[in-house]
N, C-alpha and C. Protein backbone atom coordinates (compact mmCIF):
# COMPACT_ATOMS: atom_id res chain seq x y z
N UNK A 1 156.36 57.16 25.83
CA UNK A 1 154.99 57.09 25.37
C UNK A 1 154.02 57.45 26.51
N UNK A 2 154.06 57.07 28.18
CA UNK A 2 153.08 57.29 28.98
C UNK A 2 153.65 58.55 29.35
N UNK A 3 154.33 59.43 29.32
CA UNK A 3 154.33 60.97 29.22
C UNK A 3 153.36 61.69 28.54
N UNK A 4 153.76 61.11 27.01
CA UNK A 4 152.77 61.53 25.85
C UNK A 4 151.30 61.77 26.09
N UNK A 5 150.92 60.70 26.63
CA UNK A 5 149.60 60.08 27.18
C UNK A 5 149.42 61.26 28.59
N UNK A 6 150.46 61.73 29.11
CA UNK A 6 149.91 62.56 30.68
C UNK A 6 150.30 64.16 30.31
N UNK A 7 150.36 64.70 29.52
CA UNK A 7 150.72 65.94 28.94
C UNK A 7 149.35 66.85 29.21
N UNK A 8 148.42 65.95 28.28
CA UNK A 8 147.23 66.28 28.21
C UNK A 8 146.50 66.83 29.63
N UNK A 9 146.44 65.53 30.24
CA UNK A 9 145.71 65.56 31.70
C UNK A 9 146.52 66.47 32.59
N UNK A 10 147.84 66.75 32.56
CA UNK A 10 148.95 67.87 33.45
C UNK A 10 148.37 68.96 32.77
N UNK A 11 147.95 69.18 31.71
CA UNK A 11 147.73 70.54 30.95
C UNK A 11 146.35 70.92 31.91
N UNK A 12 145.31 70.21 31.93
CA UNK A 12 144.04 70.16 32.55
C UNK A 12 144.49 71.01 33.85
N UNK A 13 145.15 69.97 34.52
CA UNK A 13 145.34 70.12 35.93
C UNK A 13 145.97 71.65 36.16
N UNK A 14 146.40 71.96 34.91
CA UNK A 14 147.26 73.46 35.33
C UNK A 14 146.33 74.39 34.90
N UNK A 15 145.52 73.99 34.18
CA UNK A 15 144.54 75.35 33.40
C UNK A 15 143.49 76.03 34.66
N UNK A 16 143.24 75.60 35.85
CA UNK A 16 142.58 76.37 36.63
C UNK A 16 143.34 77.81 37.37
N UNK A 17 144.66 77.12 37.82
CA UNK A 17 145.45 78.03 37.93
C UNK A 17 145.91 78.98 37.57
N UNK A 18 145.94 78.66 35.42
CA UNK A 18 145.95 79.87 34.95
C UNK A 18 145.39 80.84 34.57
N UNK A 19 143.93 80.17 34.59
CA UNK A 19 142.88 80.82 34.65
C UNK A 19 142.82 82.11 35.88
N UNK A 20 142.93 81.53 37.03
CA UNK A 20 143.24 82.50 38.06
C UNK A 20 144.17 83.09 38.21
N UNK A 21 145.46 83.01 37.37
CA UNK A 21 146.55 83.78 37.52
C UNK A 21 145.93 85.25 36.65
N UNK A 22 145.27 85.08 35.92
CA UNK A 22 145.00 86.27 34.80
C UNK A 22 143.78 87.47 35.70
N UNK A 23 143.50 86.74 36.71
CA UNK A 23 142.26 87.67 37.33
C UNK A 23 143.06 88.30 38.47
N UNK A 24 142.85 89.96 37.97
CA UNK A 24 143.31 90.92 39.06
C UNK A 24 143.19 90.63 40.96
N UNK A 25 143.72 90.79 41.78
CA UNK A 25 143.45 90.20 43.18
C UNK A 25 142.49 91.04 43.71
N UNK A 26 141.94 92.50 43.54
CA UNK A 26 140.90 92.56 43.77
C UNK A 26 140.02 92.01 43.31
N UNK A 27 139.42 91.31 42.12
CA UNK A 27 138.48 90.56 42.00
C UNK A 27 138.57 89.35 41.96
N UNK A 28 139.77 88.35 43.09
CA UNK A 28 139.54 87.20 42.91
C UNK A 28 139.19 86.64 44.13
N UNK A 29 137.55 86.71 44.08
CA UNK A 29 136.88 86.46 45.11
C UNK A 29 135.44 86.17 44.83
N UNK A 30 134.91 84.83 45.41
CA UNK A 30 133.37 84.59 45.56
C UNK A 30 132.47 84.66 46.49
N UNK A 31 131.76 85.44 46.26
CA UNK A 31 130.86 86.19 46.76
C UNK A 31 129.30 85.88 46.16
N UNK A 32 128.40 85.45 47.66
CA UNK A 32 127.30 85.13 47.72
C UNK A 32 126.43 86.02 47.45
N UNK A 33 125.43 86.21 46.71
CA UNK A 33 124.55 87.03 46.38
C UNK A 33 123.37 87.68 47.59
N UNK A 34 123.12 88.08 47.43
CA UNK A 34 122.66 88.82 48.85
C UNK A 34 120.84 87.82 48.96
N UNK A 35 120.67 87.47 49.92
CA UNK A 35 119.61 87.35 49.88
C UNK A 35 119.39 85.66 49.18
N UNK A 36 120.57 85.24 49.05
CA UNK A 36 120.26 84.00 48.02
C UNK A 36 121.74 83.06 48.16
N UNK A 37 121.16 81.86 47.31
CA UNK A 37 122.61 80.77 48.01
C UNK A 37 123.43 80.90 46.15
N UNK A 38 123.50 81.34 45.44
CA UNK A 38 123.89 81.99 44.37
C UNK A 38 125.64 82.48 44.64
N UNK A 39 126.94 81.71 44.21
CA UNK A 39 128.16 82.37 44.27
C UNK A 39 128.54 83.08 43.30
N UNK A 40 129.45 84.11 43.21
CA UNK A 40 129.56 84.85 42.03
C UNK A 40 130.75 84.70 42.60
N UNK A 41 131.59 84.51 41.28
CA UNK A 41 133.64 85.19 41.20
C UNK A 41 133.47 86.21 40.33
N UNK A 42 133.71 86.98 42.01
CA UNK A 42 133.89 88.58 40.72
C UNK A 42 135.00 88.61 39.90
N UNK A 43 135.56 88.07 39.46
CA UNK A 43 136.40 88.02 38.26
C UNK A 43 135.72 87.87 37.08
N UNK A 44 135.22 86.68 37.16
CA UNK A 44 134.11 86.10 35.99
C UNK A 44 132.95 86.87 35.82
N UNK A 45 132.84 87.67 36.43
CA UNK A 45 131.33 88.47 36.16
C UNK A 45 132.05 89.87 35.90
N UNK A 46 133.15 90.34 36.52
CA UNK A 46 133.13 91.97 36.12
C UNK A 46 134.61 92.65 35.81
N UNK A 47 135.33 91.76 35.77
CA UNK A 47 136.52 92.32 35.69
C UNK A 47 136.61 92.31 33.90
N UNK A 48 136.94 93.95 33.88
CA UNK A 48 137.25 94.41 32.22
C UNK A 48 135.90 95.61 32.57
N UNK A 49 135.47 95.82 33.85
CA UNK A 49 134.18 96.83 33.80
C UNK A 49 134.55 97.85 34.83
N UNK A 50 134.35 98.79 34.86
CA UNK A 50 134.76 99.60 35.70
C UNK A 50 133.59 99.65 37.16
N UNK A 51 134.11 99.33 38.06
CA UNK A 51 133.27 98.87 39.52
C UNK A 51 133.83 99.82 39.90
N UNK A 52 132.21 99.74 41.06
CA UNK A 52 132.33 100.93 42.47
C UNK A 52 132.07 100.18 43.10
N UNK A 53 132.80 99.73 44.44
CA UNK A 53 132.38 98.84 45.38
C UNK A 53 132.01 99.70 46.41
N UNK A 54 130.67 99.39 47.22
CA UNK A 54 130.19 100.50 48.25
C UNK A 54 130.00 99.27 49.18
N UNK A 55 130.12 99.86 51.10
CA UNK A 55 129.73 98.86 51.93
C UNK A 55 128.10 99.95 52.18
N UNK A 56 127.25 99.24 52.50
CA UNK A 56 126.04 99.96 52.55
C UNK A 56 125.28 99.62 53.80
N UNK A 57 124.41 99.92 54.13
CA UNK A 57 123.57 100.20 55.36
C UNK A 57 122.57 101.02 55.35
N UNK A 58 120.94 100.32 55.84
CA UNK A 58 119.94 100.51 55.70
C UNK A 58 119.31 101.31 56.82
N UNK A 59 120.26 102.54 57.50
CA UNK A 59 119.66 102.96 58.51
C UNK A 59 120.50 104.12 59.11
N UNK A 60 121.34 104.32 58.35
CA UNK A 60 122.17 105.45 58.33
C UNK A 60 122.42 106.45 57.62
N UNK A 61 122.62 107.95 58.29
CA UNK A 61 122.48 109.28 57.70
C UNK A 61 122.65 109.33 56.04
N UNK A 62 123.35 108.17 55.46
CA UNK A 62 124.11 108.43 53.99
C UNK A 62 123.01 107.19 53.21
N UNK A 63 122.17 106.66 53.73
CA UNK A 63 121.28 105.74 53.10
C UNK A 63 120.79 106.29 51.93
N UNK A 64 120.68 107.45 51.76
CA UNK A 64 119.77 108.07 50.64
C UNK A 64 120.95 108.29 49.64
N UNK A 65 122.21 107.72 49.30
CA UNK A 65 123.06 107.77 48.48
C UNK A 65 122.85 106.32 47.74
N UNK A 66 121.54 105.41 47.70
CA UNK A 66 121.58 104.19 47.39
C UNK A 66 120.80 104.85 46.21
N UNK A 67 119.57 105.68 46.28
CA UNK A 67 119.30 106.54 44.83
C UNK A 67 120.63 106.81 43.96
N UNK A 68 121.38 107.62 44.86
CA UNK A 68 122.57 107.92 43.77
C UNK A 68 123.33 106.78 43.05
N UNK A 69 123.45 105.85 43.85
CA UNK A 69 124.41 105.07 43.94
C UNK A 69 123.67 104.11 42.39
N UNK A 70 122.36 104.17 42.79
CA UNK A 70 120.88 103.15 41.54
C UNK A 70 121.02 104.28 40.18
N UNK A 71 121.22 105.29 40.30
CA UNK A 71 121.19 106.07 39.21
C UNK A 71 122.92 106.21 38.20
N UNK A 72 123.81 106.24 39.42
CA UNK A 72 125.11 105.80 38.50
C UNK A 72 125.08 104.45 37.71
N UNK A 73 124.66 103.41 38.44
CA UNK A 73 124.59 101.99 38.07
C UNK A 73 123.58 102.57 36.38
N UNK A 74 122.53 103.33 36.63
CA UNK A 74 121.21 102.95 35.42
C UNK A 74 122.22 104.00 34.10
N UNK A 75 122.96 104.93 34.59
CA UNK A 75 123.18 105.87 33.16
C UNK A 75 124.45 105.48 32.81
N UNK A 76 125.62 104.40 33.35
CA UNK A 76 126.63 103.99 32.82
C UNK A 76 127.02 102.99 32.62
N UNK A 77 125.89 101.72 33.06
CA UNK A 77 126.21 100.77 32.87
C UNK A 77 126.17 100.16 31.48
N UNK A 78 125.76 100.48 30.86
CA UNK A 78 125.76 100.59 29.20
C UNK A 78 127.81 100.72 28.89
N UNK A 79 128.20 101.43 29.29
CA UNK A 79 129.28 102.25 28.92
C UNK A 79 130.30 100.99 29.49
N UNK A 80 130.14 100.32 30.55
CA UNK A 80 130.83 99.48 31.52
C UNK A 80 130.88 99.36 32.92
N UNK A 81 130.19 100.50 33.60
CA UNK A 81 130.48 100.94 35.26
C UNK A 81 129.23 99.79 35.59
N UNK A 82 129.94 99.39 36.63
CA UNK A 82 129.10 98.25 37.49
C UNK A 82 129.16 98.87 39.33
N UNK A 83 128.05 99.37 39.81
CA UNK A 83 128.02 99.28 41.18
C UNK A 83 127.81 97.72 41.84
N UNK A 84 128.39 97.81 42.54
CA UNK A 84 128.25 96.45 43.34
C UNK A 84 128.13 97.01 45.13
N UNK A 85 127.07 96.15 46.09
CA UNK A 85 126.51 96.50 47.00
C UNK A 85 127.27 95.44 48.07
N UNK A 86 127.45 96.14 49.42
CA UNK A 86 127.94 94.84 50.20
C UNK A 86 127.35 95.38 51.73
N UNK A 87 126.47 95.11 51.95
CA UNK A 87 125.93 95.55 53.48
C UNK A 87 126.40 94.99 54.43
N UNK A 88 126.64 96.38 55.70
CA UNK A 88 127.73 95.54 56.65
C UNK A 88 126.78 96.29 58.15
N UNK A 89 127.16 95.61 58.57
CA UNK A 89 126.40 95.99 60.43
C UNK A 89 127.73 96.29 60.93
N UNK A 90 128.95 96.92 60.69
CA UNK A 90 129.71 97.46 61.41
C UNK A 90 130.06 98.73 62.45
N UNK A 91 128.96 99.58 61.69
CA UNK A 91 128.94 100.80 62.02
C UNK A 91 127.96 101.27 62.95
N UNK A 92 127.61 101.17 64.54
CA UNK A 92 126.34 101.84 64.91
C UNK A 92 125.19 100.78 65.12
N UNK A 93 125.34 99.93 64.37
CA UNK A 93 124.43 98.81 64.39
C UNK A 93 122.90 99.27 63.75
N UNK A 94 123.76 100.25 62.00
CA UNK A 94 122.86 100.76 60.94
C UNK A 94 122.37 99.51 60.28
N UNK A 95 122.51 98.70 60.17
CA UNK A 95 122.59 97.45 58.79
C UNK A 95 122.31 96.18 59.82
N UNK A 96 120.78 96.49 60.64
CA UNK A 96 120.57 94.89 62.26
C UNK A 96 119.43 93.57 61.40
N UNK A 97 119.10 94.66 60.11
CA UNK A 97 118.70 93.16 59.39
C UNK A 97 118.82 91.87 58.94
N UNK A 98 118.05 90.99 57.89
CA UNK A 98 118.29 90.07 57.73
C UNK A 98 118.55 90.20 56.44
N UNK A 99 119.42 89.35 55.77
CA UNK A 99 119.56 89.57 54.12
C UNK A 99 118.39 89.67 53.46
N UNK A 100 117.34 89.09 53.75
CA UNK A 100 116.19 89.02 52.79
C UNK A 100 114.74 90.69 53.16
N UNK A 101 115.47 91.40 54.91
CA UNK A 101 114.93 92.44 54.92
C UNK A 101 115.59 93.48 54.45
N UNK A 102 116.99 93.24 54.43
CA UNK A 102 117.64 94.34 53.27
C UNK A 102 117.50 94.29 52.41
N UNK A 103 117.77 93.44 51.52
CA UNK A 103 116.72 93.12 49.83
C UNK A 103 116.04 93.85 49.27
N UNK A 104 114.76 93.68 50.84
CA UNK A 104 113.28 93.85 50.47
C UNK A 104 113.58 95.73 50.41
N UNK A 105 114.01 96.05 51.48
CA UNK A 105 114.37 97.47 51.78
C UNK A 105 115.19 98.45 50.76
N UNK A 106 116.19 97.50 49.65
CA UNK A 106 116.74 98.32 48.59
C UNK A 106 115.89 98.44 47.64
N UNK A 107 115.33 97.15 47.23
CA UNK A 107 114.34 97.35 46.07
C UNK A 107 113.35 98.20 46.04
N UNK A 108 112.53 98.19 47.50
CA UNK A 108 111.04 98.86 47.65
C UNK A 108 111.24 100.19 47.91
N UNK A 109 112.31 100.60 48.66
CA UNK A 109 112.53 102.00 48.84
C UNK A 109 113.67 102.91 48.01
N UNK A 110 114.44 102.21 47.31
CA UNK A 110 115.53 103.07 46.35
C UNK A 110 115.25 102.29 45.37
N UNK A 111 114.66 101.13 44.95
CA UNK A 111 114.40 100.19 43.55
C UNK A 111 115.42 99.75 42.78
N UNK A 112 116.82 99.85 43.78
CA UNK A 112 117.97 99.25 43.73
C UNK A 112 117.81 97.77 42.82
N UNK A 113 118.67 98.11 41.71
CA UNK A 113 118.89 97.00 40.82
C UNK A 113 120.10 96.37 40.56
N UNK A 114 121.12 97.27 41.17
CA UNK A 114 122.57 97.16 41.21
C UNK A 114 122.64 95.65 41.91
N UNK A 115 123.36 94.63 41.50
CA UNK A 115 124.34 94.03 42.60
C UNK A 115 124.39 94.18 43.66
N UNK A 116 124.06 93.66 44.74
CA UNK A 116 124.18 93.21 45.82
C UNK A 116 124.52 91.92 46.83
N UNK A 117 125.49 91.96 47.54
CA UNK A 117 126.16 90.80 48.02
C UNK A 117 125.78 90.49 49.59
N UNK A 118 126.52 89.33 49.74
CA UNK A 118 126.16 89.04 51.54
C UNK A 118 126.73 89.64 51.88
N UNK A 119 126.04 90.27 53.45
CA UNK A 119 126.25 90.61 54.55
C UNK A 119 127.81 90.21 55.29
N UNK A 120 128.39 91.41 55.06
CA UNK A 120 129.95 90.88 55.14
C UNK A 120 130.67 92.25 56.16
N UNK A 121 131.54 91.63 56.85
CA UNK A 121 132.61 92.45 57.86
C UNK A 121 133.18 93.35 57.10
N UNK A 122 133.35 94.75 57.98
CA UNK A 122 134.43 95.95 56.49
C UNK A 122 135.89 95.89 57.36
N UNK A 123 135.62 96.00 58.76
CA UNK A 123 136.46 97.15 59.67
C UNK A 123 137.63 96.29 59.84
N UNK A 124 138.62 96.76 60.10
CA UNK A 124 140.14 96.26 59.99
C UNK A 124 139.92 95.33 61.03
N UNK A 125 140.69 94.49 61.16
CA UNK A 125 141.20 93.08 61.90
C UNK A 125 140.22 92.00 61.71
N UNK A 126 138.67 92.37 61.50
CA UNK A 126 137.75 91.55 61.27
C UNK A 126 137.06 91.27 59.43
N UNK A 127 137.58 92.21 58.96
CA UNK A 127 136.76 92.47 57.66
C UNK A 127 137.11 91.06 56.73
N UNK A 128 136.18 91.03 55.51
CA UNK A 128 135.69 89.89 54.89
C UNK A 128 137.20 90.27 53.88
N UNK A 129 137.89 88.76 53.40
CA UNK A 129 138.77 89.03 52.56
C UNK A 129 139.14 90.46 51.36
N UNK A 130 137.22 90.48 50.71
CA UNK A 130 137.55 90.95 49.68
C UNK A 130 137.94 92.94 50.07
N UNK A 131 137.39 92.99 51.36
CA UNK A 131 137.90 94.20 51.95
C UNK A 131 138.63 94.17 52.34
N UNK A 132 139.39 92.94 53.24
CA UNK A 132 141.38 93.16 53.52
C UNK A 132 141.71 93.85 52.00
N UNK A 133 141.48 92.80 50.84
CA UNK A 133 142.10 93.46 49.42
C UNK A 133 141.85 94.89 49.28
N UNK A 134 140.69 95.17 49.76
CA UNK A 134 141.00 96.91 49.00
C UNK A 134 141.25 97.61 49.59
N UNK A 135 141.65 97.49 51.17
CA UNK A 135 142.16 98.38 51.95
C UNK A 135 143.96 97.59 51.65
N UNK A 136 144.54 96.60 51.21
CA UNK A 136 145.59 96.89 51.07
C UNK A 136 146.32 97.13 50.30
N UNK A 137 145.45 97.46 48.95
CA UNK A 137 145.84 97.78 47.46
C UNK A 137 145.74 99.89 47.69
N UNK A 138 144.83 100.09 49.17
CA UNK A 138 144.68 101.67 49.26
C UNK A 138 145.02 102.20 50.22
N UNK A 139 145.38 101.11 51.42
CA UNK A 139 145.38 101.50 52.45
C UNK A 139 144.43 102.36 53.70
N UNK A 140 143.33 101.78 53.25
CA UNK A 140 142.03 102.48 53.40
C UNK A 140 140.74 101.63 53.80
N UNK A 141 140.88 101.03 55.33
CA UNK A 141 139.18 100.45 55.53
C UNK A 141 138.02 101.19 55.41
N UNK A 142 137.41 100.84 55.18
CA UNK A 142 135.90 101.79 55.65
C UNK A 142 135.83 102.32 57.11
N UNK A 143 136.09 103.98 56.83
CA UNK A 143 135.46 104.17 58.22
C UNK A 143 134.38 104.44 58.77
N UNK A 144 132.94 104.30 58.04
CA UNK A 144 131.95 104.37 58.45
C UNK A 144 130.95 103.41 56.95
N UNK A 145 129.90 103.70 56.88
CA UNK A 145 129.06 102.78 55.97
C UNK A 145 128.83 104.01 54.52
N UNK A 146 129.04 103.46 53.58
CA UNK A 146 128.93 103.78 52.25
C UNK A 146 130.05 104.59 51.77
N UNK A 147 131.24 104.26 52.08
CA UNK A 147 132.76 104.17 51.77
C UNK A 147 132.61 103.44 50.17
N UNK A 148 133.35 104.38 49.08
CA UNK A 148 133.13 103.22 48.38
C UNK A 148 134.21 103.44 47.38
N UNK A 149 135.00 102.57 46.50
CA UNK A 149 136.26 101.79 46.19
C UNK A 149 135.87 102.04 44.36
N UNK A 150 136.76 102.59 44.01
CA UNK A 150 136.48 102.47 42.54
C UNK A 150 137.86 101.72 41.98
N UNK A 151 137.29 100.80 41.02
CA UNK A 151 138.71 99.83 40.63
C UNK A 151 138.43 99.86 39.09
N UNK A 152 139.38 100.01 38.66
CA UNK A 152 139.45 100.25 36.76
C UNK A 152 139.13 98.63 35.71
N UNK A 153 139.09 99.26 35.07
CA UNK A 153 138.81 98.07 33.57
C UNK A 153 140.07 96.93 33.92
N UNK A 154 140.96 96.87 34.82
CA UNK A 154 141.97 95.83 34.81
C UNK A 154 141.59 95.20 36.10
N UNK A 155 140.84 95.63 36.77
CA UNK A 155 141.38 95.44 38.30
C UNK A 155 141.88 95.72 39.17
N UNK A 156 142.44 97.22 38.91
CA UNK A 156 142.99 97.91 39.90
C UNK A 156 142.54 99.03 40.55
N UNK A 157 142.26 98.60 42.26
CA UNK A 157 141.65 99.93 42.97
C UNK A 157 142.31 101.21 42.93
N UNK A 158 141.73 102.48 42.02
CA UNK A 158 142.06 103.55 41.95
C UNK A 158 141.98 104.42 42.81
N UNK A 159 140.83 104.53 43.23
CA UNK A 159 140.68 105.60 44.53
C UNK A 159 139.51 105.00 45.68
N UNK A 160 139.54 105.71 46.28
CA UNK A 160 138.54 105.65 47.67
C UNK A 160 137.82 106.83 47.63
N UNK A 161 136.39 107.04 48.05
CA UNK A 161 135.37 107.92 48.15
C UNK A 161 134.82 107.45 49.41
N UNK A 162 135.18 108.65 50.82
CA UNK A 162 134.31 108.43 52.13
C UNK A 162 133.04 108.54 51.83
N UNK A 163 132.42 108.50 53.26
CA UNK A 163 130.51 108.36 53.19
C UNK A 163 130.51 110.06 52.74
N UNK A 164 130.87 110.88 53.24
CA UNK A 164 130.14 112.33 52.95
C UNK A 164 130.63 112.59 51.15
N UNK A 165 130.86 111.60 50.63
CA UNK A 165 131.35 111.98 48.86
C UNK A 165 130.25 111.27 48.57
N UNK A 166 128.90 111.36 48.22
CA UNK A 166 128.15 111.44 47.27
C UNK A 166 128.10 110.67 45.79
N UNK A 167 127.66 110.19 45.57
CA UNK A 167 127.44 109.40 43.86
C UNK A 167 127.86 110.28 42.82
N UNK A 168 126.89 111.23 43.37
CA UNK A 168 126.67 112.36 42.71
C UNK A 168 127.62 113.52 42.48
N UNK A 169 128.58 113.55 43.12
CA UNK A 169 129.48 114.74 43.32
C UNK A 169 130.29 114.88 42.28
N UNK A 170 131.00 115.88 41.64
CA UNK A 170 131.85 116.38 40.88
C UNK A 170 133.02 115.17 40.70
N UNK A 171 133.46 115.25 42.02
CA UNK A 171 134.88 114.52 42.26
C UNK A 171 134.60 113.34 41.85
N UNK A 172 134.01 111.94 41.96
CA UNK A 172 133.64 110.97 41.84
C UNK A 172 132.77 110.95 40.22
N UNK A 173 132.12 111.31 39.54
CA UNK A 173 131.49 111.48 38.47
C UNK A 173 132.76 111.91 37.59
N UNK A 174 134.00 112.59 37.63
CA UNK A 174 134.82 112.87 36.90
C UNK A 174 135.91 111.56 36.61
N UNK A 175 136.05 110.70 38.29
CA UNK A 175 136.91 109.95 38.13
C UNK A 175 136.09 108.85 37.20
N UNK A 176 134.47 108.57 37.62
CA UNK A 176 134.20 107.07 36.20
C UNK A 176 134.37 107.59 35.58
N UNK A 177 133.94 108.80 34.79
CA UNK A 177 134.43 109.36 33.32
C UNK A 177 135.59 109.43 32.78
N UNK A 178 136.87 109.11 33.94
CA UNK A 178 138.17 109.24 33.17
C UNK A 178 138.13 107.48 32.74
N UNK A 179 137.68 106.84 33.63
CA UNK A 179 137.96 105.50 33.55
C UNK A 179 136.94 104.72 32.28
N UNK A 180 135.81 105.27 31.82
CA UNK A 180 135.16 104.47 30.93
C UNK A 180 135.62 105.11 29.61
């Protein structure tokens, strides 16, 4: 009978786990909203959507790919494609702000509406978990700022796009289209 009675509460105790067993390992990760004390599990917010994960920086030659980057986010997100933003000071010391002057700097100057996260490490030996994951699902850190990671409707990182590949380019515009 006191089995009967603990079935229930063991069931409880296991349902977080399985909850997280079902979320792909690139998106099982929480992540602070940029600029704000706000956690997000990207699991719970985007997995089943087709994401571009970009590391970004407010002061470097490829900055003007945050238009591109605001305009993929505005014509497919309807469809499922989610850009998501992660600014990193790794590179050059492009990205020496504060979360709340990068913010100010995506919105007012590209009117960036996309997702954006904290200020996080890319480069190998130091980088923030959720970039160990996509460099070891691709084998591929960021080697400079606006590197960016496309992962499918399941969760799985498909390809990598360096900084000189564009939002905009052929190559990258063909691969969301295979994926949505």
């Amino acid at each position: 009978m006191r089995l009967f009675l603990l079935l229930p509460m063991l069931g409880a105790l296991l349902l977080p786990a399985a909850a997280s067993a079902d979320c792909a390992p690139a998106l099982d990760f929480e992540m602070r909203r940029l600029a704000g004390n706000e956690t997000v599990r990207l699991c719970d917010a985007y997995q089943g959507k087709v994401i571009l994960a970009v590391n970004t920086a407010s002061k470097c030659g490829f900055t003007g790919q945050y238009e591109g980057l605001e305009a993929l986010n505005r014509e497919y997100r309807e469809r499922g494609l989610v850009v998501l933003g992660f600014p990193s000071n790794d590179f050059a010391n492009q990205e020496p702000g504060t979360e709340e002057q990068i913010q100010e700097f995506c919105r007012l100057t590209y009117s960036v509406e996309f997702p954006m996260f904290e200020k996080v490490k890319v480069r190998k030996g130091a980088a923030a978990p959720f970039f160990d994951q996509l460099a070891a699902e691709t084998g591929v850190y960021p080697e400079w700022n606006f590197y960016k990671y496309l992962i499918d409707r399941d969760g799985k990182v498909v390809e990598v796009f360096p900084s000189r590949t564009g939002p905009e380019s052929e190559k990258m515009m063909q691969a969301i289209e295979r994926l949505l």
